[in-house]
Structures are given as C-alpha cells and as structure tokens.
Protein backbone atom coordinates (compact mmCIF):
# COMPACT_ATOMS: atom_id res chain seq x y z
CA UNK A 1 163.92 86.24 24.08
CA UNK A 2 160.74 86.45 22.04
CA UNK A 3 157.29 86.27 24.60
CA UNK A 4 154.05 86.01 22.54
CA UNK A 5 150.57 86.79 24.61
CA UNK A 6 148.59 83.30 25.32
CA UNK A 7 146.09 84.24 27.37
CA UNK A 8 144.31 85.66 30.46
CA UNK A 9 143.62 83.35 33.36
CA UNK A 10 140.61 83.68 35.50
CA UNK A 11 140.05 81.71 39.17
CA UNK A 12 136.80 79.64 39.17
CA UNK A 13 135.42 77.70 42.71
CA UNK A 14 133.39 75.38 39.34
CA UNK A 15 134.81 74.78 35.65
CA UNK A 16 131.21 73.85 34.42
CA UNK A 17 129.24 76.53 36.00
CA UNK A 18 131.46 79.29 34.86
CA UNK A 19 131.51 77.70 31.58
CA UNK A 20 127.89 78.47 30.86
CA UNK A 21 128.00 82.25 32.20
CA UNK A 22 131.46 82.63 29.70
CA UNK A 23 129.18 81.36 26.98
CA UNK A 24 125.76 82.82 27.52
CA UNK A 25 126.78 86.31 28.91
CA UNK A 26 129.86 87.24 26.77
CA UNK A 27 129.92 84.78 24.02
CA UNK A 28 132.81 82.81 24.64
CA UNK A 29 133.07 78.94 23.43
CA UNK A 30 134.72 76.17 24.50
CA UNK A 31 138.75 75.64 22.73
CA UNK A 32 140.35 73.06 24.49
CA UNK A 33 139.78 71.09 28.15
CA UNK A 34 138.82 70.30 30.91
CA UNK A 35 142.66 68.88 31.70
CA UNK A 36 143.26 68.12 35.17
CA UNK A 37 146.50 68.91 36.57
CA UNK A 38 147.69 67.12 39.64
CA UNK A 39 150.64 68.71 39.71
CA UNK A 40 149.27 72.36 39.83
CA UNK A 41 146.20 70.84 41.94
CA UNK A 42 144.16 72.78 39.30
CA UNK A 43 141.08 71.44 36.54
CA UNK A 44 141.44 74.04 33.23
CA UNK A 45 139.76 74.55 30.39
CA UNK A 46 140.51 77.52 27.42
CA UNK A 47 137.47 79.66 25.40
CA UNK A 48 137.91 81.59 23.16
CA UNK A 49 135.53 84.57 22.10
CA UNK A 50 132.98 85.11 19.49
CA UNK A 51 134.46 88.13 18.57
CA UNK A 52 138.29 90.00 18.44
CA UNK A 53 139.22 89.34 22.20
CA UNK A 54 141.94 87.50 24.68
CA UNK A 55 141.79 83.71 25.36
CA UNK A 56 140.91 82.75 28.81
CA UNK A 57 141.88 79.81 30.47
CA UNK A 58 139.10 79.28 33.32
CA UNK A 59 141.19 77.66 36.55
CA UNK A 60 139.57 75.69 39.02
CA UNK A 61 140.68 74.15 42.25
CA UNK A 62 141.37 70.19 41.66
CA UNK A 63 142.63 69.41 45.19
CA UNK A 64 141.84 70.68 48.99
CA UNK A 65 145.51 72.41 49.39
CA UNK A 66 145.45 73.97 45.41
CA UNK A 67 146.75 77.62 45.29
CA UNK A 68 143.49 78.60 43.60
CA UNK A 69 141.87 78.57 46.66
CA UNK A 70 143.50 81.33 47.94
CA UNK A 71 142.61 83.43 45.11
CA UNK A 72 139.09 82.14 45.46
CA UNK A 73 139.12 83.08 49.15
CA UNK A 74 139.62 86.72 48.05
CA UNK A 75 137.11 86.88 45.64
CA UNK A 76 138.66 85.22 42.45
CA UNK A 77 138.37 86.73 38.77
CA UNK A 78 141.53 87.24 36.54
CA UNK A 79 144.77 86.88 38.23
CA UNK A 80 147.75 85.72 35.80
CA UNK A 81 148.71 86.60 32.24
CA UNK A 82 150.20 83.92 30.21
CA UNK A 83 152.81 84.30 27.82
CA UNK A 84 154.42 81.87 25.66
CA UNK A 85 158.45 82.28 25.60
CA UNK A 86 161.36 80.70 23.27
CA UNK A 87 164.13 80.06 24.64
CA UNK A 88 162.33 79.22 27.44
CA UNK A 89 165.02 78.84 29.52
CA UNK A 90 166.59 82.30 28.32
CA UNK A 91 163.02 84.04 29.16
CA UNK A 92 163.49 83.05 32.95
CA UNK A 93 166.92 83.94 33.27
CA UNK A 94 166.30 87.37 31.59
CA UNK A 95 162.90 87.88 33.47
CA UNK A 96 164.61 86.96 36.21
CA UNK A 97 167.56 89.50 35.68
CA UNK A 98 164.67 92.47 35.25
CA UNK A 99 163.57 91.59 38.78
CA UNK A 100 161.55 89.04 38.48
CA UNK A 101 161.00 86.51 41.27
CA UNK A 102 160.57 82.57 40.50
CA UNK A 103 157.64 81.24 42.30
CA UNK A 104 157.43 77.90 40.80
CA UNK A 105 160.57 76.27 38.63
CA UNK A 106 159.59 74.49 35.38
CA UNK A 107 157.31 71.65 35.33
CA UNK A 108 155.47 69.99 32.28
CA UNK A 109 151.92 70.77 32.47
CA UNK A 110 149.04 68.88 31.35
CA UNK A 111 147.32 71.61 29.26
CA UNK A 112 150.23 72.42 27.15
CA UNK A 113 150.76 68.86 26.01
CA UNK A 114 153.19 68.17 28.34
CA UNK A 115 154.97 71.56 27.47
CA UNK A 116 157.01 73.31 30.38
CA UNK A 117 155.53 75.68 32.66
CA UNK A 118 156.91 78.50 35.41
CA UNK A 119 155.31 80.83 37.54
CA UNK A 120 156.48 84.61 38.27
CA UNK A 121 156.09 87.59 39.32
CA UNK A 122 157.22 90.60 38.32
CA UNK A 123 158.71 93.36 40.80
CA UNK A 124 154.90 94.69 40.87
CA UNK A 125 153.87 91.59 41.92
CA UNK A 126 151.68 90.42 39.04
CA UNK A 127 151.41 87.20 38.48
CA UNK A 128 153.11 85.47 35.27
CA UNK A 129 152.55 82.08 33.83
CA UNK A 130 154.94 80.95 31.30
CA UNK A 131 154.81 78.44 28.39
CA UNK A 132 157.78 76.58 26.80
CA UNK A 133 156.82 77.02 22.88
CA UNK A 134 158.38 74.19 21.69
C-alpha cells in the first residue's frame, strides 16, 4: 500500500466568502472547483498556496442534512486529511486491519474526476478521506 498526502480539508458555512479571506490573508489561490457533490451533500473547491505549504480543499455544506453541518455547528476549521492510496482497495483493507473504522464505503466523487472516495477514522478518531489514484 503506497498513501501519498493530498491535502488538508477545512469546513466552510460559504465557499466564496472563505475564498477571499484564503486569498487575501494567507495567500492562497484558487486550483480547481467549485464541484458540487450531491452525493457527499458538499460544494468544494482546492487552493493552493503562494508559497511551500499543504493544499486545502475548502468544504461547504450543499444540502440541509450534509455532514458539514455538524462540523460547522462546532465551530468548523480543518477536520480531515486526505491521502491518495494505490491499491485502493488494499489501503482500506490494511487501514482497516490497523484499526481503522469505515465510515463511508467507496463512492466516485465529483472532485476527483469521478475517482473513488472512502471515509475513516483511525482508532484516534481522526478523520481520513481517501482517494483512488487511478
């Protein structure tokens, strides 16, 4: 199993409004998005930094009943890391076999092109999004 760092995902209650405080108070530009997702309920968009820094992909409630909202509710900010993983299916069931807990089973995600997605988290309880490579 080979998991490569993708980036650092922060809960937003407004993509656009936490766009411009990314990019006028720490530098960060626009990559890629806004994609919404209907089946994560969620509207995303990636920056990346002026300078040597992680990615962030800014996460914003889409729908009245999306799990962002609960992180919202308790003040938001960064709450998943993101890795991508190949074999994806070998990453779960090792990550998995180290004690991790499946909280959502693959589904393609808008963002990635259509590429797989899971959600984990790890006997610590921190969150873990990850990314089919292929």
């Amino acid at each position: 199993m080979e998991l490569k760092f993708k980036h650092l995902g922060v809960a937003v209650p407004d993509l656009q409004k936490a766009l411009l405080v990314y990019r006028d108070l720490l530098g960060y530009q626009l990559a890629s998005g806004p994609f919404d997702d209907p089946i994560q309920k969620v509207s995303v968009c990636f920056l990346r930094p002026a300078q040597e820094g992680p990615e962030l992909e800014l996460v914003a409630p889409l729908a009245a009943d999306s799990p962002v909202r609960k992180i919202l509710g308790s003040g938001g900010g960064a709450y998943h890391l993101c890795y991508e993983a190949e074999p994806f299916d070998d990453a779960l069931r090792e990550l998995s076999g180290k004690g991790c807990v499946t909280v959502s089973e693959p589904v393609p995600a808008v963002a990635f092109g259509g590429r797989r997605i899971a959600w984990l988290y790890t006997p610590t309880r921190q969150l873990l999004e990850l990314v089919d490579r292929e």
